[in-house]
PDB file of N, CA and C in Angstrom:
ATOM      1  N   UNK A   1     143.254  -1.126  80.343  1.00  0.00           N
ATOM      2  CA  UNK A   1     143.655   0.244  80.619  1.00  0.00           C
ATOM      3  C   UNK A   1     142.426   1.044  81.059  1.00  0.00           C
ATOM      4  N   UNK A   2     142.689   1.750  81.956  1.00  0.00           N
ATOM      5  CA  UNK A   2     140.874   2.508  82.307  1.00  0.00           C
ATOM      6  C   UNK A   2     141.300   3.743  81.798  1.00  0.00           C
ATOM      7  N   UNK A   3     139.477   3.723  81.762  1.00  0.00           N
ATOM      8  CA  UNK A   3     139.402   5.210  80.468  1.00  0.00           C
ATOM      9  C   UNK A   3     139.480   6.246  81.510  1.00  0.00           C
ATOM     10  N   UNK A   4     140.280   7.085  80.176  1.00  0.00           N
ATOM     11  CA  UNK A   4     140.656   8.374  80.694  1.00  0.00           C
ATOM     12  C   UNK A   4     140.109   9.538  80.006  1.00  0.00           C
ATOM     13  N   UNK A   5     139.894  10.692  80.694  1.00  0.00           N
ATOM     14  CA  UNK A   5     138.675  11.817  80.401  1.00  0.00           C
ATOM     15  C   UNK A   5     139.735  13.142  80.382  1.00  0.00           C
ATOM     16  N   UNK A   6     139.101  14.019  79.757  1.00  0.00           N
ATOM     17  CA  UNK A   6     140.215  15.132  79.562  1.00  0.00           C
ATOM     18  C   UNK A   6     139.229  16.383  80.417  1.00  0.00           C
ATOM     19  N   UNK A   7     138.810  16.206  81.365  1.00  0.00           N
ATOM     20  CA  UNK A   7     137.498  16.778  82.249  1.00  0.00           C
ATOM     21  C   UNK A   7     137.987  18.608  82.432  1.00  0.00           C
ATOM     22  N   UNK A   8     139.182  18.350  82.875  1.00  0.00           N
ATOM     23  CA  UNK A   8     139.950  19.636  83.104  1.00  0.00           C
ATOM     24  C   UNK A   8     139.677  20.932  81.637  1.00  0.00           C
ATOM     25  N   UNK A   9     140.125  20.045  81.117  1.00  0.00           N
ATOM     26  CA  UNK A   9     140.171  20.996  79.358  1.00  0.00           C
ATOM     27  C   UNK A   9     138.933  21.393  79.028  1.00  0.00           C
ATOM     28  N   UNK A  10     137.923  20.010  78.944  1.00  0.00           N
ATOM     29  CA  UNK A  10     136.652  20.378  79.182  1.00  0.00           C
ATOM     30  C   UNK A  10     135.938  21.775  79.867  1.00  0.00           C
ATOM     31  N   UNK A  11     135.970  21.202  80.978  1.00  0.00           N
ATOM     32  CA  UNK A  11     135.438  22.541  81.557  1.00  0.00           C
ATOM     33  C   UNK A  11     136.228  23.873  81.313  1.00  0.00           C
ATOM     34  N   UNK A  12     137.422  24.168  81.173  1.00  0.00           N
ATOM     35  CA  UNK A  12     138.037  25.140  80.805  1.00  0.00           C
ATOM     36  C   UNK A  12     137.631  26.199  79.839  1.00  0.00           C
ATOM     37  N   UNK A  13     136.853  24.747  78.728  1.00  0.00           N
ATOM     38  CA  UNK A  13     136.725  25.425  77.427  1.00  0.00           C
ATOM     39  C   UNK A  13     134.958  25.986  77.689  1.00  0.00           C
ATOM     40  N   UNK A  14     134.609  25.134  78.557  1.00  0.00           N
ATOM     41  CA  UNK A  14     132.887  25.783  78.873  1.00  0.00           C
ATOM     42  C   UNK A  14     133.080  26.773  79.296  1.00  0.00           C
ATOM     43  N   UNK A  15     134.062  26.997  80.612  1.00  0.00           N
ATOM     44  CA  UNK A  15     133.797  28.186  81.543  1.00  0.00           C
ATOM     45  C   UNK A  15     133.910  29.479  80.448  1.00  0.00           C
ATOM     46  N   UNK A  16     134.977  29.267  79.328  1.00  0.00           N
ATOM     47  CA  UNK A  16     135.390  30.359  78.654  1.00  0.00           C
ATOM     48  C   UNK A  16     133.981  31.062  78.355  1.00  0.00           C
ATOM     49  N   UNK A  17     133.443  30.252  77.065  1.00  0.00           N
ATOM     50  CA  UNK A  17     132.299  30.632  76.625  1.00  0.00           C
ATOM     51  C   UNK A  17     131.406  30.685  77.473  1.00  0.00           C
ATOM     52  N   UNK A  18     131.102  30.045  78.728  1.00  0.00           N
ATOM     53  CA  UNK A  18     129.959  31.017  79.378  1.00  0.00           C
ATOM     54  C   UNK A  18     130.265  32.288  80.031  1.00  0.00           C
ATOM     55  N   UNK A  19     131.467  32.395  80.132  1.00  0.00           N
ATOM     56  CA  UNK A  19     131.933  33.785  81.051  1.00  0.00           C
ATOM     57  C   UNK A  19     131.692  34.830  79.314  1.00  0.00           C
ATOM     58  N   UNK A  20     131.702  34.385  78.026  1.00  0.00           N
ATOM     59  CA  UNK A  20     131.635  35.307  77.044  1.00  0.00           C
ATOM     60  C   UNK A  20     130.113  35.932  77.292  1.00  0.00           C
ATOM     61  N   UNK A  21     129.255  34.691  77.228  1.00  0.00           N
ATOM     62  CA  UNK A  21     127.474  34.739  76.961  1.00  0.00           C
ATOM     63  C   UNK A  21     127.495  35.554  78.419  1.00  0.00           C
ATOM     64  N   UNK A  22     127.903  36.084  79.481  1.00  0.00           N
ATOM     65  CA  UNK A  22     127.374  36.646  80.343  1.00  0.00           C
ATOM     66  C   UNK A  22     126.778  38.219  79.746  1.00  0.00           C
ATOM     67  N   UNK A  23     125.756  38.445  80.276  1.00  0.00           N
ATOM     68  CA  UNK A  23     124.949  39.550  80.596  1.00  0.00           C
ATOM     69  C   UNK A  23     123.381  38.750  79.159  1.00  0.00           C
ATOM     70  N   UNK A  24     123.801  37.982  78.115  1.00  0.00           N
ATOM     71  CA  UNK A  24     122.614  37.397  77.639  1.00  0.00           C
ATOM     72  C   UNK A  24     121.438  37.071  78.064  1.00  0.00           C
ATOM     73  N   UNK A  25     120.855  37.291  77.488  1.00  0.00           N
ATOM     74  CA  UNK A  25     118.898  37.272  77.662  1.00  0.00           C
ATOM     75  C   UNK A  25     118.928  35.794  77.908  1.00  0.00           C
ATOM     76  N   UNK A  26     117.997  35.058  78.714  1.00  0.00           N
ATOM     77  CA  UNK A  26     117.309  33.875  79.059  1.00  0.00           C
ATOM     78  C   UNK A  26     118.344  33.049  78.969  1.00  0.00           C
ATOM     79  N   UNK A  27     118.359  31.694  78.158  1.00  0.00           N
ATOM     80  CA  UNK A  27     118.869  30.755  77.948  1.00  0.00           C
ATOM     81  C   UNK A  27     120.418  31.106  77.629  1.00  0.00           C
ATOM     82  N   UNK A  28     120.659  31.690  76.982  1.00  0.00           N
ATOM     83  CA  UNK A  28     121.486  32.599  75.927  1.00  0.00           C
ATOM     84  C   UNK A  28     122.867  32.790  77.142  1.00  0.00           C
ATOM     85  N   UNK A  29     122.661  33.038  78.157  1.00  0.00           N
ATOM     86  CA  UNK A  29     123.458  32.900  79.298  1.00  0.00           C
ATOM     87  C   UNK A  29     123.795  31.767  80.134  1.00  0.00           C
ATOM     88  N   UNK A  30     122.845  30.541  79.694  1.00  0.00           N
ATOM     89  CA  UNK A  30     122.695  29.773  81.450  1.00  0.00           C
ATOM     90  C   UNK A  30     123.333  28.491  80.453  1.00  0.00           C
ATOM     91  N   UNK A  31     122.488  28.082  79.600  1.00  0.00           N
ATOM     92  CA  UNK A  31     122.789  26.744  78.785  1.00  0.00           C
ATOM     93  C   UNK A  31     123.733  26.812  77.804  1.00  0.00           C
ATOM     94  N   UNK A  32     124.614  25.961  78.198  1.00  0.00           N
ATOM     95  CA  UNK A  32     126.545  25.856  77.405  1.00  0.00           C
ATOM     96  C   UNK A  32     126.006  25.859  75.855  1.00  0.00           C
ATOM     97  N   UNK A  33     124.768  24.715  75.265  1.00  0.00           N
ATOM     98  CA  UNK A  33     124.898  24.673  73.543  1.00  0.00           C
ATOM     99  C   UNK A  33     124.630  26.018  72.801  1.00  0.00           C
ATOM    100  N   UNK A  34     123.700  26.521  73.754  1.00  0.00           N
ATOM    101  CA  UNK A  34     122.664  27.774  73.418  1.00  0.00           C
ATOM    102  C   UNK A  34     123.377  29.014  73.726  1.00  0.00           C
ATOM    103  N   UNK A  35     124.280  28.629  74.794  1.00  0.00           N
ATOM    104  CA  UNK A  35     125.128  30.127  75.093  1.00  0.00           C
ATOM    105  C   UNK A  35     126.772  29.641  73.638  1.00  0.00           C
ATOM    106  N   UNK A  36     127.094  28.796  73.467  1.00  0.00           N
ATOM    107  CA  UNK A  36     127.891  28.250  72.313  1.00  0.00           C
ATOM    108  C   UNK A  36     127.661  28.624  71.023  1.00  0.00           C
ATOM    109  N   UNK A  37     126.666  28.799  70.932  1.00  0.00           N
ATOM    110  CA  UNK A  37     125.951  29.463  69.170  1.00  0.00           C
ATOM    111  C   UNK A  37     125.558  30.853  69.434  1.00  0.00           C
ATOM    112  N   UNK A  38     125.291  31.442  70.438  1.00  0.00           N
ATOM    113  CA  UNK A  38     125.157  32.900  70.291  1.00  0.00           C
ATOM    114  C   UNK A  38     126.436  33.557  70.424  1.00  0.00           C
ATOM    115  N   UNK A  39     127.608  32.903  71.187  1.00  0.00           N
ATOM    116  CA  UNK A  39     128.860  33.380  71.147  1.00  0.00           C
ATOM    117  C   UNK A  39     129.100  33.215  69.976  1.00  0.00           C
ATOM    118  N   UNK A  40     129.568  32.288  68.920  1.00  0.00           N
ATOM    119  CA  UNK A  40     129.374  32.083  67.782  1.00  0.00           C
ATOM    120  C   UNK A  40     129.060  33.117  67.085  1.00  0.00           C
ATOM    121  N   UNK A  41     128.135  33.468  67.172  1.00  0.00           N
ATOM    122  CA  UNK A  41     127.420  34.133  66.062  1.00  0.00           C
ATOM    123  C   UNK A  41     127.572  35.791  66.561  1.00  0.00           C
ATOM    124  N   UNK A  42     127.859  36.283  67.547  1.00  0.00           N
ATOM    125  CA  UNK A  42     128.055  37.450  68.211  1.00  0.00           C
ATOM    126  C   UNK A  42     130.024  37.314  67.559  1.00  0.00           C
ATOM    127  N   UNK A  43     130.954  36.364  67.836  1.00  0.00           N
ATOM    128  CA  UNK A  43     132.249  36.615  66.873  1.00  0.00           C
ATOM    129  C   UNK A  43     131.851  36.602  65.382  1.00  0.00           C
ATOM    130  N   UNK A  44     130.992  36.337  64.973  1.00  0.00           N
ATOM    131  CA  UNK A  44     131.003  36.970  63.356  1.00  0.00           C
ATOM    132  C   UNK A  44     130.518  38.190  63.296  1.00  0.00           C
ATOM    133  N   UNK A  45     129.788  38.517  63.780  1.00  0.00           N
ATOM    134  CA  UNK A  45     129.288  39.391  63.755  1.00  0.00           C
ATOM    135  C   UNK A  45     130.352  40.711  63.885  1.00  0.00           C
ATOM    136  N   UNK A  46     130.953  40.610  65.230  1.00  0.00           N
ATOM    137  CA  UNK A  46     132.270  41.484  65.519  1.00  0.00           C
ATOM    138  C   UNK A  46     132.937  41.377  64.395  1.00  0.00           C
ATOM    139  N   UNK A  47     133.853  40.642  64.065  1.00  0.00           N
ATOM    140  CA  UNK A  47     134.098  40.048  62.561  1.00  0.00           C
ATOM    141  C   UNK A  47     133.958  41.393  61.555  1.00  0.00           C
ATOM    142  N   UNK A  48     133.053  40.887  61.355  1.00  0.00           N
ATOM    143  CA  UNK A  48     132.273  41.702  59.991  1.00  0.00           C
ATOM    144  C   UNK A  48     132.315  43.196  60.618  1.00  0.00           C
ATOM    145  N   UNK A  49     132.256  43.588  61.402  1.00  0.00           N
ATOM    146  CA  UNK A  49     131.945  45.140  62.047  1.00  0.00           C
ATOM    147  C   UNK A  49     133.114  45.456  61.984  1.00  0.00           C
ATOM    148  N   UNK A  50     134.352  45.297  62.210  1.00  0.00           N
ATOM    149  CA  UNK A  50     135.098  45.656  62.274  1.00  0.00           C
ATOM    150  C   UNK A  50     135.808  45.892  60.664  1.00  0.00           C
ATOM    151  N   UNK A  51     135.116  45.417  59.697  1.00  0.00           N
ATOM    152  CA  UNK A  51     135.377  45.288  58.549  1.00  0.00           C
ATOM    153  C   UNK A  51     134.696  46.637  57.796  1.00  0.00           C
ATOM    154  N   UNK A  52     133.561  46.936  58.723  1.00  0.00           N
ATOM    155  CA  UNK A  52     132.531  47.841  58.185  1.00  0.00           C
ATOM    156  C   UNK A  52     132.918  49.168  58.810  1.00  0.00           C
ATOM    157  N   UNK A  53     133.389  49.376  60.121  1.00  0.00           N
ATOM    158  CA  UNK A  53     133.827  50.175  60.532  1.00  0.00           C
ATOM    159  C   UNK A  53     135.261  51.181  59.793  1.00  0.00           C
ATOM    160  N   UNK A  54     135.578  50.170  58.845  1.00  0.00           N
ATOM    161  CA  UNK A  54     136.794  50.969  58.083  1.00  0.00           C
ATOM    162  C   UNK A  54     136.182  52.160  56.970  1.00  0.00           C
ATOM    163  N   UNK A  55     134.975  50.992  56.692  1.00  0.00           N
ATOM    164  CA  UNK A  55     133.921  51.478  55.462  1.00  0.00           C
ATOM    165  C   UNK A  55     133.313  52.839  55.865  1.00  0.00           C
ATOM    166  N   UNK A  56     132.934  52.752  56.837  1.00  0.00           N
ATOM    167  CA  UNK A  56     131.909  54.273  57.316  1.00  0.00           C
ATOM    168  C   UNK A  56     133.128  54.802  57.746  1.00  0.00           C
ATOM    169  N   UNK A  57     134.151  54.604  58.499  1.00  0.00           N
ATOM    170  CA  UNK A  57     135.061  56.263  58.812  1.00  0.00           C
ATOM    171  C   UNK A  57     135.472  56.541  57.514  1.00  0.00           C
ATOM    172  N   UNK A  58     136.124  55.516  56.288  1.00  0.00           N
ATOM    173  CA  UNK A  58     136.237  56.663  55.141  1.00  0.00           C
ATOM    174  C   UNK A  58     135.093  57.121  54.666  1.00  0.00           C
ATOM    175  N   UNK A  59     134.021  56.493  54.499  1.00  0.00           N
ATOM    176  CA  UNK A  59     132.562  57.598  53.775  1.00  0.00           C
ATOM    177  C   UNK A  59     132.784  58.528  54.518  1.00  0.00           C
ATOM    178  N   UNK A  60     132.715  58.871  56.451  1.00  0.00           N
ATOM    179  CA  UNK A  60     132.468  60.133  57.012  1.00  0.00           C
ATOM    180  C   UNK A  60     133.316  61.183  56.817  1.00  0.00           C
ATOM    181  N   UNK A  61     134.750  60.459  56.254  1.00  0.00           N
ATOM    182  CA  UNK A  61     136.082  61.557  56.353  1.00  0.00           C
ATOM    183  C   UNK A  61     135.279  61.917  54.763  1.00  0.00           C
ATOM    184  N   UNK A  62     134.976  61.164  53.197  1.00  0.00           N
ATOM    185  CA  UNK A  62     134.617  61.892  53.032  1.00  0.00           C
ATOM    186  C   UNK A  62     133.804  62.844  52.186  1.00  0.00           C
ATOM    187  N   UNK A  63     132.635  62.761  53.358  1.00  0.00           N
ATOM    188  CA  UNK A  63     131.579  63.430  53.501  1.00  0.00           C
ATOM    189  C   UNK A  63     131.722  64.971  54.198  1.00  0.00           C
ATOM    190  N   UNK A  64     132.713  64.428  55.214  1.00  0.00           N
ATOM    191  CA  UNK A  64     133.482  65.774  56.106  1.00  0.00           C
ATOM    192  C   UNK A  64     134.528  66.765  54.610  1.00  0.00           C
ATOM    193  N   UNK A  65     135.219  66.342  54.112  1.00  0.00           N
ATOM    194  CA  UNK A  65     135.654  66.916  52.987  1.00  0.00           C
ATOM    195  C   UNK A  65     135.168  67.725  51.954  1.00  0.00           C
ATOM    196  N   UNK A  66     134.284  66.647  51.371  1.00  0.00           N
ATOM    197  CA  UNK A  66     133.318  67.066  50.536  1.00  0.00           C
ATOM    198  C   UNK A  66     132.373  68.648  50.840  1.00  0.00           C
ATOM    199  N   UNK A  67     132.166  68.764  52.482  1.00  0.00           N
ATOM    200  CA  UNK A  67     131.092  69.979  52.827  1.00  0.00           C
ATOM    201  C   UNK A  67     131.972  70.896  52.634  1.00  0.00           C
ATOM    202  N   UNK A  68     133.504  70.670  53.287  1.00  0.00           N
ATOM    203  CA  UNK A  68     134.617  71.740  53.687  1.00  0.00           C
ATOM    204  C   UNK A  68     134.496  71.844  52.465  1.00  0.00           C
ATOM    205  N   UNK A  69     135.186  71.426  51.146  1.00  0.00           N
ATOM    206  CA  UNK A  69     135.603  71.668  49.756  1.00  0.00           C
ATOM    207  C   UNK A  69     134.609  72.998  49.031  1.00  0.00           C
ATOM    208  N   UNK A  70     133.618  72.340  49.358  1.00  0.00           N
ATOM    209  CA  UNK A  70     132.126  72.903  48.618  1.00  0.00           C
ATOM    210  C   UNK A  70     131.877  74.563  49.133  1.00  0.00           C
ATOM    211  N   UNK A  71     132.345  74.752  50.692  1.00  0.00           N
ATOM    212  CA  UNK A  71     132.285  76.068  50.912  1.00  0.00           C
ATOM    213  C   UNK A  71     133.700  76.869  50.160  1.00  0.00           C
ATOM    214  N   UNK A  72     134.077  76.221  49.588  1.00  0.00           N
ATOM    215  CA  UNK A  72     135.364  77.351  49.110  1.00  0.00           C
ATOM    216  C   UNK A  72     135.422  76.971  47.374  1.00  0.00           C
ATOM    217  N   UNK A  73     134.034  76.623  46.934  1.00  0.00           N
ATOM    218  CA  UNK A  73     133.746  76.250  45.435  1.00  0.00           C
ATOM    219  C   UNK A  73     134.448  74.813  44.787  1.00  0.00           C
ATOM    220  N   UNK A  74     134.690  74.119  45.535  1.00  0.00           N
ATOM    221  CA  UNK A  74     134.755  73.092  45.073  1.00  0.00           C
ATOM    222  C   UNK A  74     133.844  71.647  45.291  1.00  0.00           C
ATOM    223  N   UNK A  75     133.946  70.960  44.548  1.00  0.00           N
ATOM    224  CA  UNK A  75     133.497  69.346  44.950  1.00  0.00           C
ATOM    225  C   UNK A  75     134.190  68.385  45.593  1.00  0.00           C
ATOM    226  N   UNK A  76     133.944  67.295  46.245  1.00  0.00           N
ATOM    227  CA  UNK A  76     135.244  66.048  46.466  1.00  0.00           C
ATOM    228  C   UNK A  76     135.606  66.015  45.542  1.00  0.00           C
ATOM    229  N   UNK A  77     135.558  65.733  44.278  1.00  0.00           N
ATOM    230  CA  UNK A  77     136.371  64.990  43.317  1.00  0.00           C
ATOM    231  C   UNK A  77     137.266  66.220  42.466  1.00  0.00           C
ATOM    232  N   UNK A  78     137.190  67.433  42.941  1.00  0.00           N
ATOM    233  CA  UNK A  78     137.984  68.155  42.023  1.00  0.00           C
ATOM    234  C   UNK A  78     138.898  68.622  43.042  1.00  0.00           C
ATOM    235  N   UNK A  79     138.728  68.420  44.363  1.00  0.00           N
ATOM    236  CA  UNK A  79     139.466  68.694  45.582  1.00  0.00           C
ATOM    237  C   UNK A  79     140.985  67.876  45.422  1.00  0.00           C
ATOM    238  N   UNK A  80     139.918  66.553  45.348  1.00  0.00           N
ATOM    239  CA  UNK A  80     141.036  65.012  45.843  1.00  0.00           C
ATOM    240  C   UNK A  80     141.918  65.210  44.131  1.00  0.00           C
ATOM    241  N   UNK A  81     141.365  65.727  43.607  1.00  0.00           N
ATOM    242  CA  UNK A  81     142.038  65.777  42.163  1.00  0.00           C
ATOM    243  C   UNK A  81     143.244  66.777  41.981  1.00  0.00           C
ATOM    244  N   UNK A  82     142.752  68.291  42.621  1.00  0.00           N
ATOM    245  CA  UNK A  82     143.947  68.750  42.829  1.00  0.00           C
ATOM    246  C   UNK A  82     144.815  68.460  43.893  1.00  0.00           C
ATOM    247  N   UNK A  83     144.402  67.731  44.654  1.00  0.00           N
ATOM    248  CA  UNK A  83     145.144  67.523  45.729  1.00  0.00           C
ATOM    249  C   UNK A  83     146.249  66.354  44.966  1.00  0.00           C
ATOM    250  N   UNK A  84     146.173  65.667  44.700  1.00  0.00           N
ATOM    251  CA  UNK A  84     146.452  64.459  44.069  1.00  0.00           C
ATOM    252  C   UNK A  84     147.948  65.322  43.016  1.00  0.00           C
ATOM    253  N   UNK A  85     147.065  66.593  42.228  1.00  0.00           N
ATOM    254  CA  UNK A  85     148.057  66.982  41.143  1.00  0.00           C
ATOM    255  C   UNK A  85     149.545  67.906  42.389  1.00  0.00           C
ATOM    256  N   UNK A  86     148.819  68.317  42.451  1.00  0.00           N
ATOM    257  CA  UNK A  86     149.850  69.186  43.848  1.00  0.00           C
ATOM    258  C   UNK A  86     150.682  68.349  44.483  1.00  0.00           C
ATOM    259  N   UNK A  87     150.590  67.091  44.708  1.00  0.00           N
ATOM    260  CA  UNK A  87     151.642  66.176  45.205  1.00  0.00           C
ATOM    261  C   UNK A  87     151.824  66.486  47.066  1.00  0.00           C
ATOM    262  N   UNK A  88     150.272  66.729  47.186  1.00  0.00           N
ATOM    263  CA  UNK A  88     149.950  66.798  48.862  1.00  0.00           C
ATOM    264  C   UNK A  88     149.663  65.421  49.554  1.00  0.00           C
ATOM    265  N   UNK A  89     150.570  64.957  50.516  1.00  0.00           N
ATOM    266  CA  UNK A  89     150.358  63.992  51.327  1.00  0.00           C
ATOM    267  C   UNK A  89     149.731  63.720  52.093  1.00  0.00           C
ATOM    268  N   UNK A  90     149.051  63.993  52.189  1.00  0.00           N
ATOM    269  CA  UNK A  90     147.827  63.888  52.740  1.00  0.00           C
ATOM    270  C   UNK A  90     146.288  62.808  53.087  1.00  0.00           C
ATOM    271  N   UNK A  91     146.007  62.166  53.744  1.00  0.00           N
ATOM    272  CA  UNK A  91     145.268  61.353  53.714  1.00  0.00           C
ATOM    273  C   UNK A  91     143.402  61.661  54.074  1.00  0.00           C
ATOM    274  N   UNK A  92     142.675  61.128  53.746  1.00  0.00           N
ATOM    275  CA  UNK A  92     141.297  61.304  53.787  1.00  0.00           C
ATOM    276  C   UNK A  92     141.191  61.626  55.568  1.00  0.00           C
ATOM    277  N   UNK A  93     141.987  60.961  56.325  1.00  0.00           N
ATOM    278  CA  UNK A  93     141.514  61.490  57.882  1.00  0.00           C
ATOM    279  C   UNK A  93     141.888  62.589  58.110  1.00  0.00           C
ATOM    280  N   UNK A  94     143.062  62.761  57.714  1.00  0.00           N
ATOM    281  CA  UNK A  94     144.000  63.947  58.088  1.00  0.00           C
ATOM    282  C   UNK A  94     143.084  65.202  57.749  1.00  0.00           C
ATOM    283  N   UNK A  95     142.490  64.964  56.367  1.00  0.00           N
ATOM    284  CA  UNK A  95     141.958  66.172  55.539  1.00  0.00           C
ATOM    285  C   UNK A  95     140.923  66.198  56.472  1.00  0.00           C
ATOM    286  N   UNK A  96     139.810  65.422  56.199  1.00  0.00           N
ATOM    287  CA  UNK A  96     138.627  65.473  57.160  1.00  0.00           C
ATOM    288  C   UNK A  96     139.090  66.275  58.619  1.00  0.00           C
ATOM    289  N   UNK A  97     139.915  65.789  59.425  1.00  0.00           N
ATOM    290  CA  UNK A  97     140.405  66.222  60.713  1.00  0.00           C
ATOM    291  C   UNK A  97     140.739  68.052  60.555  1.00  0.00           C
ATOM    292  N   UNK A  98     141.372  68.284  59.214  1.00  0.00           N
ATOM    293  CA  UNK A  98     141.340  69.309  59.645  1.00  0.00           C
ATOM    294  C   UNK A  98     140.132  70.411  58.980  1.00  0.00           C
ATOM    295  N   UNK A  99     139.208  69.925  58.422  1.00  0.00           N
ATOM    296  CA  UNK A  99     138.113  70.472  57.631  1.00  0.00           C
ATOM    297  C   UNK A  99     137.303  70.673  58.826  1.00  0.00           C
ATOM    298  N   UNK A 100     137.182  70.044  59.807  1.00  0.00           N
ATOM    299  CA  UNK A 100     136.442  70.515  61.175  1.00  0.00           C
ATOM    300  C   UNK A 100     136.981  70.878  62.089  1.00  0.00           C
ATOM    301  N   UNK A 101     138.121  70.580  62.664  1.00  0.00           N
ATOM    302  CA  UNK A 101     138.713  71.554  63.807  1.00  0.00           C
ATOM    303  C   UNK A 101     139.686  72.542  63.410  1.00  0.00           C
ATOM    304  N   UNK A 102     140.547  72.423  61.943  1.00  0.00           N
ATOM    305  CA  UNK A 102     140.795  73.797  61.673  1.00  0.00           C
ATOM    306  C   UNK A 102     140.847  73.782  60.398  1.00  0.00           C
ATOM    307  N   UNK A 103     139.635  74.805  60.190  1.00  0.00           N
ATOM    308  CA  UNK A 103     139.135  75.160  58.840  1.00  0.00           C
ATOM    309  C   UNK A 103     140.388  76.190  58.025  1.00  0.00           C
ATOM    310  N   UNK A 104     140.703  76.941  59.298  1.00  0.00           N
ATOM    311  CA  UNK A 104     141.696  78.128  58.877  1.00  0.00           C
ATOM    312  C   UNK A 104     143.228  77.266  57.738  1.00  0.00           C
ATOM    313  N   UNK A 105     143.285  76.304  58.964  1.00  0.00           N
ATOM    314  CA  UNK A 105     144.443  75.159  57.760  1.00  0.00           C
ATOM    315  C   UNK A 105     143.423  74.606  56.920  1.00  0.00           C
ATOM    316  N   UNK A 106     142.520  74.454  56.415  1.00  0.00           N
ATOM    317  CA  UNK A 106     142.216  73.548  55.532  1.00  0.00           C
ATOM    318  C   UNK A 106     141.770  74.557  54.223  1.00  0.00           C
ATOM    319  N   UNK A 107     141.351  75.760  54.474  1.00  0.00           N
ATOM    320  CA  UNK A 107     141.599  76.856  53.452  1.00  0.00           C
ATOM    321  C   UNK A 107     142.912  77.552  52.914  1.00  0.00           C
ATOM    322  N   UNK A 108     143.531  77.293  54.026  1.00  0.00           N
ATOM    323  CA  UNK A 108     145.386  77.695  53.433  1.00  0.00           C
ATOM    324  C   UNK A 108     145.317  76.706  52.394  1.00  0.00           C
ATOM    325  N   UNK A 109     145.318  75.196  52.902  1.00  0.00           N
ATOM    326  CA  UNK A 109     145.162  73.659  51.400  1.00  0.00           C
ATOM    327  C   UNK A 109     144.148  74.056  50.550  1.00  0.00           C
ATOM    328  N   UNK A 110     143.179  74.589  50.547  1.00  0.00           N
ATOM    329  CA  UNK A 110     142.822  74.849  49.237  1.00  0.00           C
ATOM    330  C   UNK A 110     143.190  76.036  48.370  1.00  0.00           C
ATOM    331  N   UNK A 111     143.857  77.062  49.062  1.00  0.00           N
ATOM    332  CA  UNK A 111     144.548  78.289  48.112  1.00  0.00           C
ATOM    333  C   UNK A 111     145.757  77.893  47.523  1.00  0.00           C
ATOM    334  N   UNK A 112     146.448  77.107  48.229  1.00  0.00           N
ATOM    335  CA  UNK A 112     147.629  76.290  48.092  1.00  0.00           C
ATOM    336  C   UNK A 112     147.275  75.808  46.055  1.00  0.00           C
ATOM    337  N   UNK A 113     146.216  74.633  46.479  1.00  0.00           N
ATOM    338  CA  UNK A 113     146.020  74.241  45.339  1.00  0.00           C
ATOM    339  C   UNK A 113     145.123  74.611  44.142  1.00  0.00           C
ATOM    340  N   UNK A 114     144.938  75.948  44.789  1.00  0.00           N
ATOM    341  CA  UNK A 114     144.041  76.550  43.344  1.00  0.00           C
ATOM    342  C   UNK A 114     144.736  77.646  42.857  1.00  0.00           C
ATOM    343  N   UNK A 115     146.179  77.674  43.608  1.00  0.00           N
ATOM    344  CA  UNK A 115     146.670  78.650  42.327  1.00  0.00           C
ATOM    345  C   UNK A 115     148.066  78.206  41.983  1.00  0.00           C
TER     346      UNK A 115
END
């Protein structure tokens, strides 16, 4: 039986990953093993960022909260606390979102819940 090569698939699967490694520094672009492990390691990387990216927009929403709260005498945690008792639906973006573009609603929510 003569041997048979799967050449097609092959290259398919190179072209992928070198069309990924394009715009890479030196080798990192040109050579399939070397452009194969920096793709590699550039999807974990994404990976993980996208994991971290959840992490810093809630710290920034809130950090954004926390400043708004503080100008009208409160802290985060006595904010999210009455907020919590008040039975406001509300989520950390939402709040943040409106602690900077409208403060005017986000002081109505705190008179709301301080009396």
């Amino acid at each position: 039986m003569p041997r048979s090569t799967n050449a097609v698939a092959r290259k398919k699967r190179r072209k992928k990953i070198m069309k990924m490694a394009k715009g890479y520094f030196g080798a990192r672009s040109r050579q399939y093993t070397v452009a194969k492990n920096a793709v590699e390691k550039a999807l974990q990387y994404a990976y993980v960022g996208r994991k971290l990216k959840k992490r810093n927009f809630r710290s920034l929403w809130i950090q954004r909260i926390n400043a708004a709260a503080r100008q009208h005498g409160l802290n985060y945690s006595q904010f999210m606390g009455l907020i919590h008792k008040n039975n406001i639906e509300l989520n950390r973006k939402v709040l943040a979102d409106l602690a900077m573009n409208h403060p005017e609603a986000f002081e109505a929510i705190v008179k709301k819940i301080k009396s």
